[in-house]
N, C-alpha and C. Protein backbone atom coordinates (compact mmCIF):
# COMPACT_ATOMS: atom_id res chain seq x y z
N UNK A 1 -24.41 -1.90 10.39
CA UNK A 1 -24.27 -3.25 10.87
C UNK A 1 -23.10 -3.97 10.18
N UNK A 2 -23.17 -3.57 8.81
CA UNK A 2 -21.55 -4.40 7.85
C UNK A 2 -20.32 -3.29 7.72
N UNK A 3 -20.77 -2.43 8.24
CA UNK A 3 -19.58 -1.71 8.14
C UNK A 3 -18.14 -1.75 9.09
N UNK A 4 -18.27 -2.41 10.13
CA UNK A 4 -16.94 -2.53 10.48
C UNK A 4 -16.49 -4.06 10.15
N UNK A 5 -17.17 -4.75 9.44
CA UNK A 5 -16.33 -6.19 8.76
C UNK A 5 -15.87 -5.71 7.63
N UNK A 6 -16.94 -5.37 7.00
CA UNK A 6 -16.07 -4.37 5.68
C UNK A 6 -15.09 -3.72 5.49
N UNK A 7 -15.19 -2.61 6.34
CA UNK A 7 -13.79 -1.94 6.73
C UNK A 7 -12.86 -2.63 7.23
N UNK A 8 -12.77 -3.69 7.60
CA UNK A 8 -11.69 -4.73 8.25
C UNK A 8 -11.34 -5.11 6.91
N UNK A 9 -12.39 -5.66 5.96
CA UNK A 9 -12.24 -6.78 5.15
C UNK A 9 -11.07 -5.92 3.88
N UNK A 10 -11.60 -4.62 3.86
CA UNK A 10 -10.81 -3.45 3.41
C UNK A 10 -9.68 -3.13 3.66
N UNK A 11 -9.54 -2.97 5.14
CA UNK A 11 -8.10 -3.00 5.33
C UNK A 11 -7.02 -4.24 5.03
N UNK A 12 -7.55 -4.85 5.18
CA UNK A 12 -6.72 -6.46 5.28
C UNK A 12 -6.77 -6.80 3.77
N UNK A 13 -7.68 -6.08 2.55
CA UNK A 13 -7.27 -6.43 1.75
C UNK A 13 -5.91 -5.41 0.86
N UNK A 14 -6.24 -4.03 1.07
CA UNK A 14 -5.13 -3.22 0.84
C UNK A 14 -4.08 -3.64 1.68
N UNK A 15 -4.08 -3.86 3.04
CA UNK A 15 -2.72 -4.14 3.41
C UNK A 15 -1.73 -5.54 2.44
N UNK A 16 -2.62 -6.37 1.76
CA UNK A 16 -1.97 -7.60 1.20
C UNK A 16 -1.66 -7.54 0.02
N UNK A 17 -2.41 -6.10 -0.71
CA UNK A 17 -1.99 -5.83 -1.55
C UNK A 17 -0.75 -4.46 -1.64
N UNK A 18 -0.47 -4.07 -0.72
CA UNK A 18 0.42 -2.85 -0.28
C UNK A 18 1.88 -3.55 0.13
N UNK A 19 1.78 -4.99 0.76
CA UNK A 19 2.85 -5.80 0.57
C UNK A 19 3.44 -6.62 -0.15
N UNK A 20 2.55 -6.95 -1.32
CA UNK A 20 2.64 -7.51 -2.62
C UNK A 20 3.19 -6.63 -3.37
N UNK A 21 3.19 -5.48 -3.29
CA UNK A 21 3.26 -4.11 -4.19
C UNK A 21 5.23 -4.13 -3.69
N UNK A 22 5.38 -4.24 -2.61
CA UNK A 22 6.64 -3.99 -2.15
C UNK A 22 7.69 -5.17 -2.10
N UNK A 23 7.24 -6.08 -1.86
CA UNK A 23 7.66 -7.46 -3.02
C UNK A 23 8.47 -6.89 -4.47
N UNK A 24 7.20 -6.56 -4.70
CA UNK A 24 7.42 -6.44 -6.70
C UNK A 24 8.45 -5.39 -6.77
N UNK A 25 8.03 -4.69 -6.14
CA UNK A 25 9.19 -3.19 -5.86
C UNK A 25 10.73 -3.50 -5.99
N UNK A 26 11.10 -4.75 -4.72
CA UNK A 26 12.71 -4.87 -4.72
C UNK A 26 12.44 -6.02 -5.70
N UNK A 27 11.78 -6.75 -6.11
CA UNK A 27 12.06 -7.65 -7.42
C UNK A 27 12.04 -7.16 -8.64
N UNK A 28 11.51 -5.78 -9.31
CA UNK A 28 11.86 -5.03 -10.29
C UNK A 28 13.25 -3.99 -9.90
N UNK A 29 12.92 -3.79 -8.50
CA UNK A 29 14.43 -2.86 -8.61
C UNK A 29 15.53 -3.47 -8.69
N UNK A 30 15.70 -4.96 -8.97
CA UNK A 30 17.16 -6.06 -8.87
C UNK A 30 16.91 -6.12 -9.83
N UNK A 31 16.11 -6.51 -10.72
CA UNK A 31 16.65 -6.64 -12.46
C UNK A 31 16.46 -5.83 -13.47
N UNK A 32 16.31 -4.15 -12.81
CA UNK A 32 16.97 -3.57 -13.30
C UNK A 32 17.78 -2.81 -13.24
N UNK A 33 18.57 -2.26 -14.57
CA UNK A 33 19.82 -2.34 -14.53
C UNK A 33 20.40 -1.23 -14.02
N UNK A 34 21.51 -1.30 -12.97
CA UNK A 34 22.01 -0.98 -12.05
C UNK A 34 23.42 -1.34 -11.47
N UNK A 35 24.53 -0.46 -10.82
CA UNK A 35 25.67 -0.41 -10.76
C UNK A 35 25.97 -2.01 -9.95
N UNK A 36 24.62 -2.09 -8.91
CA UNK A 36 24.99 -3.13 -7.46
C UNK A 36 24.44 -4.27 -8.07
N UNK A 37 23.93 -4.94 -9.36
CA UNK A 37 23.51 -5.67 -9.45
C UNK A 37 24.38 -6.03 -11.25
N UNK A 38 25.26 -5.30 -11.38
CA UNK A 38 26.27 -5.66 -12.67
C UNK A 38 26.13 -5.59 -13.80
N UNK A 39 24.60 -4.74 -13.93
CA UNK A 39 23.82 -4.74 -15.33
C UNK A 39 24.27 -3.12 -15.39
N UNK A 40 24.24 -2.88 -16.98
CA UNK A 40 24.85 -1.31 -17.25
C UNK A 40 23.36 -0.69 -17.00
N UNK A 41 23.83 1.20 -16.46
CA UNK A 41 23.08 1.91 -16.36
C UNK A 41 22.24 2.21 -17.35
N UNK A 42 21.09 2.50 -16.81
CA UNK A 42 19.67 2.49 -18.03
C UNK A 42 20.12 4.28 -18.23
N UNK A 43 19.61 4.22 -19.55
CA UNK A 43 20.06 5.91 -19.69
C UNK A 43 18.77 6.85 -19.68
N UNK A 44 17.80 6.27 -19.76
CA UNK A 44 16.21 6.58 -19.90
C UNK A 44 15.98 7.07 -18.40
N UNK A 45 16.62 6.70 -17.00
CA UNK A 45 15.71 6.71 -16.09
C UNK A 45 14.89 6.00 -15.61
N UNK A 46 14.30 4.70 -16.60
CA UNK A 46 13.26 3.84 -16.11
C UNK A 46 13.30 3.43 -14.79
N UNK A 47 14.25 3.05 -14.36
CA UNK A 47 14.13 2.79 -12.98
C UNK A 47 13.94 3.55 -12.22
N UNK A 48 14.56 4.47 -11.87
CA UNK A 48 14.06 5.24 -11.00
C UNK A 48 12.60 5.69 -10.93
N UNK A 49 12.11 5.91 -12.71
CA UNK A 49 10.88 6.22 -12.64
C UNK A 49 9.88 5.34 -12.00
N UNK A 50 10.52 4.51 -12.15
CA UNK A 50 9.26 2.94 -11.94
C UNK A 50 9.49 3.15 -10.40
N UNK A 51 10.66 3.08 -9.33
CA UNK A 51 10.94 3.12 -8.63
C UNK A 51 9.74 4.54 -7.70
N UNK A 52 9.64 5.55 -8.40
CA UNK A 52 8.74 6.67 -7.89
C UNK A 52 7.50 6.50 -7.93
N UNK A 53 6.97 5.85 -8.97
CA UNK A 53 5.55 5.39 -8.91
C UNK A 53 5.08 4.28 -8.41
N UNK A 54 5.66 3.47 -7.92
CA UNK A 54 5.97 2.21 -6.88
C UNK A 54 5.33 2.77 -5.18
N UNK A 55 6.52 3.65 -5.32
CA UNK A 55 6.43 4.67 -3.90
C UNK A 55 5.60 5.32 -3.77
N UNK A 56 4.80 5.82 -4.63
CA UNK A 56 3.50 6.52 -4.54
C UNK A 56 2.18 5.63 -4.51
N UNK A 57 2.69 4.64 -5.76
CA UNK A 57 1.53 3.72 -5.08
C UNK A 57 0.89 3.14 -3.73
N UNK A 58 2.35 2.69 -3.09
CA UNK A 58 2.38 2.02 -1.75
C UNK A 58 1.70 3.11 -0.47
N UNK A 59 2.55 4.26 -0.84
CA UNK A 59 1.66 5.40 0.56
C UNK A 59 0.46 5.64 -0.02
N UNK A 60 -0.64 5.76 -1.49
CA UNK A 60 -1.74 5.57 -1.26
C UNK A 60 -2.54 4.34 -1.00
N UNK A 61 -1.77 3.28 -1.37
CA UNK A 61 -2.54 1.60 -0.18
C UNK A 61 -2.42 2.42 1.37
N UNK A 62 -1.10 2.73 1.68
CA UNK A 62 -1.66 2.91 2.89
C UNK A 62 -2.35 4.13 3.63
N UNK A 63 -2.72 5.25 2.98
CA UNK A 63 -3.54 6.05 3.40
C UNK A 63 -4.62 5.27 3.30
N UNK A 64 -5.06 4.68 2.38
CA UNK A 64 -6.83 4.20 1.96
C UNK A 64 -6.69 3.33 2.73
N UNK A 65 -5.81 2.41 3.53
CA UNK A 65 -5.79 1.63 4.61
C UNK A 65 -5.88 2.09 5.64
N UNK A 66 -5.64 3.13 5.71
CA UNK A 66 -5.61 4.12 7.39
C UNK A 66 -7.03 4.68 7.39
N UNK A 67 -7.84 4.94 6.28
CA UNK A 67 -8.93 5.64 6.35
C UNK A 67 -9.76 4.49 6.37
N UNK A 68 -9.59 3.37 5.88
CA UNK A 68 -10.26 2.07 6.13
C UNK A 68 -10.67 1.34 7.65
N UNK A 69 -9.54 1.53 8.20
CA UNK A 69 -9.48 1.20 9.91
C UNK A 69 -10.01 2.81 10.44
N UNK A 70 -9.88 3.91 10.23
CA UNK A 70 -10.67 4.98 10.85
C UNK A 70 -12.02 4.87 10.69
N UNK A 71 -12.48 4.13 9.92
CA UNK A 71 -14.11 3.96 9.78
C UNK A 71 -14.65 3.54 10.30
N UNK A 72 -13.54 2.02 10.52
CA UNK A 72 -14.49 1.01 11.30
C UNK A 72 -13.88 1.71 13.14
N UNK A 73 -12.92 2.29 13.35
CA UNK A 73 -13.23 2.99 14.65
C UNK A 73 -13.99 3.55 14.94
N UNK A 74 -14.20 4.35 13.74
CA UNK A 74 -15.38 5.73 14.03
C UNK A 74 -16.93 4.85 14.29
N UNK A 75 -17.39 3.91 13.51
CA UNK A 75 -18.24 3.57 13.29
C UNK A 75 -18.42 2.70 15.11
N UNK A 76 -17.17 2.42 15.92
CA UNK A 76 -17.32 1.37 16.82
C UNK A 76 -17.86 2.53 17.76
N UNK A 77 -17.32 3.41 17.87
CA UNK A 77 -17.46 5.01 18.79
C UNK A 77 -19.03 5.38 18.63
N UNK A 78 -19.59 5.56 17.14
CA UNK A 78 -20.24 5.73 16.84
C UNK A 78 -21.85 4.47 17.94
N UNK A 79 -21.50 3.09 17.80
CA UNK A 79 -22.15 2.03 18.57
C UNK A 79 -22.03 2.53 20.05
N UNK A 80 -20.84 2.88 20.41
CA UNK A 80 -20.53 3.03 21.70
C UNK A 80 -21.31 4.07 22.55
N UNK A 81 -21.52 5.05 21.28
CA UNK A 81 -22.37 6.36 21.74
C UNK A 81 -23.99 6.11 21.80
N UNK A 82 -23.91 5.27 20.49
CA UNK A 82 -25.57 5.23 20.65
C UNK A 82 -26.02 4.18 22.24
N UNK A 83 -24.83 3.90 22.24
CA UNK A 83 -25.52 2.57 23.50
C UNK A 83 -25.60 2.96 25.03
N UNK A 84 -25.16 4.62 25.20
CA UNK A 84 -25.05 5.39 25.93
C UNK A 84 -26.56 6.06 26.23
């Protein structure tokens, strides 16, 4: 009975946090330091690193967002069948 508000409430909350995430993404990738933005090259890598785990974060918001809205489909299919 709560499972497809939930799963909504789920998706809609990873999606706001999956675009918040990508926000932060180009606002850490501008201050740091970098050829296009006039600051000398980091010699560590940090950026990029940060830059990779950014990216990994974001495609698992959105898998767990895709499996979030498959639930509440499955679950509507699921109503649809029993009402058959």
């Amino acid at each position: 009975m709560y499972q497809k508000p939930a799963g909504m409430l789920l998706a809609t909350i990873l999606y706001m946090v999956e675009s918040k995430l990508e926000k932060e993404a180009f606002w850490y990738a501008s201050k740091m330091p970098s050829p296009r933005n006039g600051l000398l090259q980091d010699e560590n890598g940090v950026r990029d690193q940060l830059v990779k785990i950014l990216q990994v974060s974001k495609y698992v918001l959105f898998y767990s967002m895709s499996v979030a809205l498959l639930s509440v489909h499955l679950s509507t299919i699921q109503e649809m069948a029993t009402e058959l």
